[in-house]
Protein backbone atom coordinates (compact mmCIF):
# COMPACT_ATOMS: atom_id res chain seq x y z
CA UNK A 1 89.37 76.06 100.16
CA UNK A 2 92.33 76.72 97.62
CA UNK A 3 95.07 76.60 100.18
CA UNK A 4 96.94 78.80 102.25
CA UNK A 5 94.23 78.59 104.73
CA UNK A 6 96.81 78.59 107.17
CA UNK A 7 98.80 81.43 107.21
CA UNK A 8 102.34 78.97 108.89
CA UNK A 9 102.67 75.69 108.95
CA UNK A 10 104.18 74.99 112.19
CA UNK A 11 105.73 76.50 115.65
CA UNK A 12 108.03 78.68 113.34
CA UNK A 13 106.73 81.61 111.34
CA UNK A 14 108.03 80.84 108.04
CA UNK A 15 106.61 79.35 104.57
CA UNK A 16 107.76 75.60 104.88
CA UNK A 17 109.84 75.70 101.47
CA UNK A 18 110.75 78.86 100.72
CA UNK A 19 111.30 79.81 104.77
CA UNK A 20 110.35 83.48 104.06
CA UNK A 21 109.67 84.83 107.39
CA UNK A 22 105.88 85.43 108.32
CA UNK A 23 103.62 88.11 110.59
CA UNK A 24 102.31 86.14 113.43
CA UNK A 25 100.16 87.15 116.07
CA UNK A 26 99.81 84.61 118.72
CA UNK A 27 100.57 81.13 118.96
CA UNK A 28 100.22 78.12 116.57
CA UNK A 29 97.86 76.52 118.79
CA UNK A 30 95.42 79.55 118.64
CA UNK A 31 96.03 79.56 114.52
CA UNK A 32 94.39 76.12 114.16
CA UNK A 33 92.11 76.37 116.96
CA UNK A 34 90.72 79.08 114.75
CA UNK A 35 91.31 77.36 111.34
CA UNK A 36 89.66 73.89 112.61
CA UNK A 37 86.65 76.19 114.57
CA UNK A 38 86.20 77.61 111.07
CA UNK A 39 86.06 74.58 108.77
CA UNK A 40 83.49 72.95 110.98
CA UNK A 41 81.33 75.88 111.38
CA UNK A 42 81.21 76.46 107.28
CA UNK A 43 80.19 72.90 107.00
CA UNK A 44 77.74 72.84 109.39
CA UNK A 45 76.36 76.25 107.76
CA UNK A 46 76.83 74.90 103.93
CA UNK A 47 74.76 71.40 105.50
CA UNK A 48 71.68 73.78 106.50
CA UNK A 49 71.31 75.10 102.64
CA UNK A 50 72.27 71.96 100.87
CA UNK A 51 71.53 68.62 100.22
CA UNK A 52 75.37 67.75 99.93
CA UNK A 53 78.13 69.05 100.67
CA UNK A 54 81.54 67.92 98.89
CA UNK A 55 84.78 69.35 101.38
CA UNK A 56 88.13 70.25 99.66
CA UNK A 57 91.17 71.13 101.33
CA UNK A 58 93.74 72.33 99.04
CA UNK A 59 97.33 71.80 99.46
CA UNK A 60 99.10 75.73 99.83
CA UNK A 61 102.79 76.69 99.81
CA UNK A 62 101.97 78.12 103.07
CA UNK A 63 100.33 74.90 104.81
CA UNK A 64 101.82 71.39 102.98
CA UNK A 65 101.48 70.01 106.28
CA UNK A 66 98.72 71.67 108.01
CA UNK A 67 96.40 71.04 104.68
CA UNK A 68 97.04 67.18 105.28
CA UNK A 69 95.49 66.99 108.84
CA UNK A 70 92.59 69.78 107.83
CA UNK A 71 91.97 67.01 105.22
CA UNK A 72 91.93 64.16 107.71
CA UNK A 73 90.26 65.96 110.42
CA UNK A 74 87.49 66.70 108.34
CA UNK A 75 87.04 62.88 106.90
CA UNK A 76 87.64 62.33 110.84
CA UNK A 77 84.55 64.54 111.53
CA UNK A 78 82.13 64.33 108.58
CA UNK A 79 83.26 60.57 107.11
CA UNK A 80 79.93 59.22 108.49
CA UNK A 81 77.63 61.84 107.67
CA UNK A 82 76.05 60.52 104.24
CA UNK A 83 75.55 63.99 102.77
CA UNK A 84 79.00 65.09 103.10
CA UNK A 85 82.05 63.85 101.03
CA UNK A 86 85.72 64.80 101.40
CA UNK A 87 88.93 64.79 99.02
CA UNK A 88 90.92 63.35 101.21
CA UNK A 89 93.35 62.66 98.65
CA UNK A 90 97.62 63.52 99.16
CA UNK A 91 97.83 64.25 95.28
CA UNK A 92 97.90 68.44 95.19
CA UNK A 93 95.41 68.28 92.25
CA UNK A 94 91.66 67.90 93.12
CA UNK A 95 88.55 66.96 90.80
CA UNK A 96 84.70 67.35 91.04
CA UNK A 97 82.54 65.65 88.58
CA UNK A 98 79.11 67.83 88.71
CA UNK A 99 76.81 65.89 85.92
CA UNK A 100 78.10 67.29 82.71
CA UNK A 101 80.31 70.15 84.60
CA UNK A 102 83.89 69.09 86.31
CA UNK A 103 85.78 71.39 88.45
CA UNK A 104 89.25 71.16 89.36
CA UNK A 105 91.06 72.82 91.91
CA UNK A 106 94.82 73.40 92.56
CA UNK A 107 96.63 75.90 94.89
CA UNK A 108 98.80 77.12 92.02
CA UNK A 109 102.49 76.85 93.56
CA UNK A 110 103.02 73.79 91.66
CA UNK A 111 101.54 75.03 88.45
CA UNK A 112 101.24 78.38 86.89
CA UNK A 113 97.32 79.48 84.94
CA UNK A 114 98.94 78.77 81.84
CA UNK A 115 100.00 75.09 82.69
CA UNK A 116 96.76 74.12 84.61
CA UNK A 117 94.79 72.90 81.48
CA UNK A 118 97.31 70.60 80.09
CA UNK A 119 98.22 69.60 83.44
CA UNK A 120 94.61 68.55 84.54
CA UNK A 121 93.82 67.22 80.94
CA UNK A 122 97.46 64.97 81.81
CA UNK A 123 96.08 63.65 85.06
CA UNK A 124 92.60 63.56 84.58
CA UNK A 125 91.77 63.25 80.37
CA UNK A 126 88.40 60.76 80.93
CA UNK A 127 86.90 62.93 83.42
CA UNK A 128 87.54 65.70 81.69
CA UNK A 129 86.29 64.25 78.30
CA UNK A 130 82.87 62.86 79.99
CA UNK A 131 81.95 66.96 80.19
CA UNK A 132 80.85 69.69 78.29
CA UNK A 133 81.70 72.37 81.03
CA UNK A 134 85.14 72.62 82.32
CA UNK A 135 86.67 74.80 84.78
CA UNK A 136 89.75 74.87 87.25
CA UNK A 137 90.20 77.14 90.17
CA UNK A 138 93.65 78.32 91.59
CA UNK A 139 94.86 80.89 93.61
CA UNK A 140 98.44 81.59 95.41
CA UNK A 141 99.64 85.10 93.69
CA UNK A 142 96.13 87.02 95.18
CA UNK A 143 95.79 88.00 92.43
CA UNK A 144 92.39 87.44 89.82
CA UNK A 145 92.86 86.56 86.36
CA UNK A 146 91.13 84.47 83.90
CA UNK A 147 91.71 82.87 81.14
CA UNK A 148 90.43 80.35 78.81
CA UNK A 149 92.19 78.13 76.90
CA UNK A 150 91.41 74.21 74.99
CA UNK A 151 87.64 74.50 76.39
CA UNK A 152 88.68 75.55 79.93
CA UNK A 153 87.86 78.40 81.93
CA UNK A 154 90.61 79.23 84.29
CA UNK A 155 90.40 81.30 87.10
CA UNK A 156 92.95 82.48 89.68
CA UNK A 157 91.16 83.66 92.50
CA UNK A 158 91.63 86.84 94.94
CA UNK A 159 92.09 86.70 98.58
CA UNK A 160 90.63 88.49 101.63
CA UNK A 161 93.27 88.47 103.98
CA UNK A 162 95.46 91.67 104.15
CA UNK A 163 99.10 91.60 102.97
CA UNK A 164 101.65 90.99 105.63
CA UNK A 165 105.16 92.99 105.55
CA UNK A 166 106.16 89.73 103.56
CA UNK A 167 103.42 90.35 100.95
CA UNK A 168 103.80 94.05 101.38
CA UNK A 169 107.51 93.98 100.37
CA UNK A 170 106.78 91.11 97.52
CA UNK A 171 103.67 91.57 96.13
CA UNK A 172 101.55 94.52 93.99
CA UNK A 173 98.28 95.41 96.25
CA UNK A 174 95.14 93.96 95.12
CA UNK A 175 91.46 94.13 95.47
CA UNK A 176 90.50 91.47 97.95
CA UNK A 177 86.91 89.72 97.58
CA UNK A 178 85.24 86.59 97.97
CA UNK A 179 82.62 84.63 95.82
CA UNK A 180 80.68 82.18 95.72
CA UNK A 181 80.22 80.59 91.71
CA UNK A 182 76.87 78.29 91.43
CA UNK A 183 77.15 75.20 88.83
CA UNK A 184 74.30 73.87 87.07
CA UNK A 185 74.95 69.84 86.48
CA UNK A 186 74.14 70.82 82.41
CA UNK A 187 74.26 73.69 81.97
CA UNK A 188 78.33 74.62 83.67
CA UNK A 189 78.40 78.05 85.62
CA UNK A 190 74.73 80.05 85.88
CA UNK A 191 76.01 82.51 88.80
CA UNK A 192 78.24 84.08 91.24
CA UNK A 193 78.41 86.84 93.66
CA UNK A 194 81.61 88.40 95.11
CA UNK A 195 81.57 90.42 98.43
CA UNK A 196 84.15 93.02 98.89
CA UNK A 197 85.51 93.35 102.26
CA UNK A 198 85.11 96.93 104.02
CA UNK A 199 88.17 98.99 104.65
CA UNK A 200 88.79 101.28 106.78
């Protein structure tokens, strides 16, 4: 996940840096009762279908905290299980070398589309250079775009949660969706569907 999975990082109702002022419906504890519920139950659905399953938990503007102890709960939970693996790593930038394909994965509040090619190819230049097939994923604005720049595919990604009166007041309305992309280790991306979510 690319982040904001938690809608508040703590007791308060606020985005930790920014301290814009959130919708919330209930209480933190029922938040990540939900969030951790969630996470498990995807794995343990994702472990039925595959062979191996690699876990990311991105670092969001909206969860800094709460993305560190998804991260660690999952090692906590899955660290044994041989066909899992999790980035459990504090850095905000994440990497997964797929045969001759690497993905890369960063919320986007720390860099904009534009910047997330040189920024990866700063951080990460061998893995990149050991593939043919390069893509990062980002989110943070809701907002799809793609772009492709140095032999990188970009690609900010929508979001399906409704806009809150924050998001309402701050932010054009977009399409929300949801997709899944399928990598081939040689051959880079093959496939994808996106499901729309029904509004009524």
């Amino acid at each position: 996940q690319l982040g904001d999975f938690l809608h508040w990082d703590g007791l308060i109702a606020v985005t930790p840096t920014a301290k814009n002022v959130l919708d919330a419906d209930g209480r933190f504890e029922k938040l990540t009762e939900i969030a951790t519920e969630c996470c498990v139950n995807i794995v343990n659905i994702l472990l039925q279908r595959h062979k191996k399953v690699h876990i990311v938990m991105a670092e969001g503007n909206h969860d800094i905290a709460a993305s560190v102890w998804l991260r660690l709960l999952m090692k906590q939970l899955f660290g044994k299980n041989d066909r899992v693996t999790v980035d459990d790593s504090p850095f905000p930038y994440y990497i997964f070398e797929w045969g001759n394909t690497f993905l890369g994965f960063h919320h986007g509040h720390l860099a904009r589309i534009k910047q997330m090619p040189s920024k990866f190819y700063s951080e990460f230049a061998k893995e990149m250079g050991n593939s043919n097939y390069r893509y990062l994923h980002t989110g943070h604005l809701h907002q799809k775009e793609v772009i492709e720049d140095a032999g990188v595919v970009v690609e900010r990604h929508p979001t399906l949660s409704a806009r809150d009166a924050h998001g309402s007041r701050g932010f054009s309305k977009t399409i929300r969706a949801a997709q899944t992309i399928t990598y081939d280790k040689n051959s880079g991306e093959i496939g994808r569907t996106v499901v729309y979510p029904r509004v009524k």
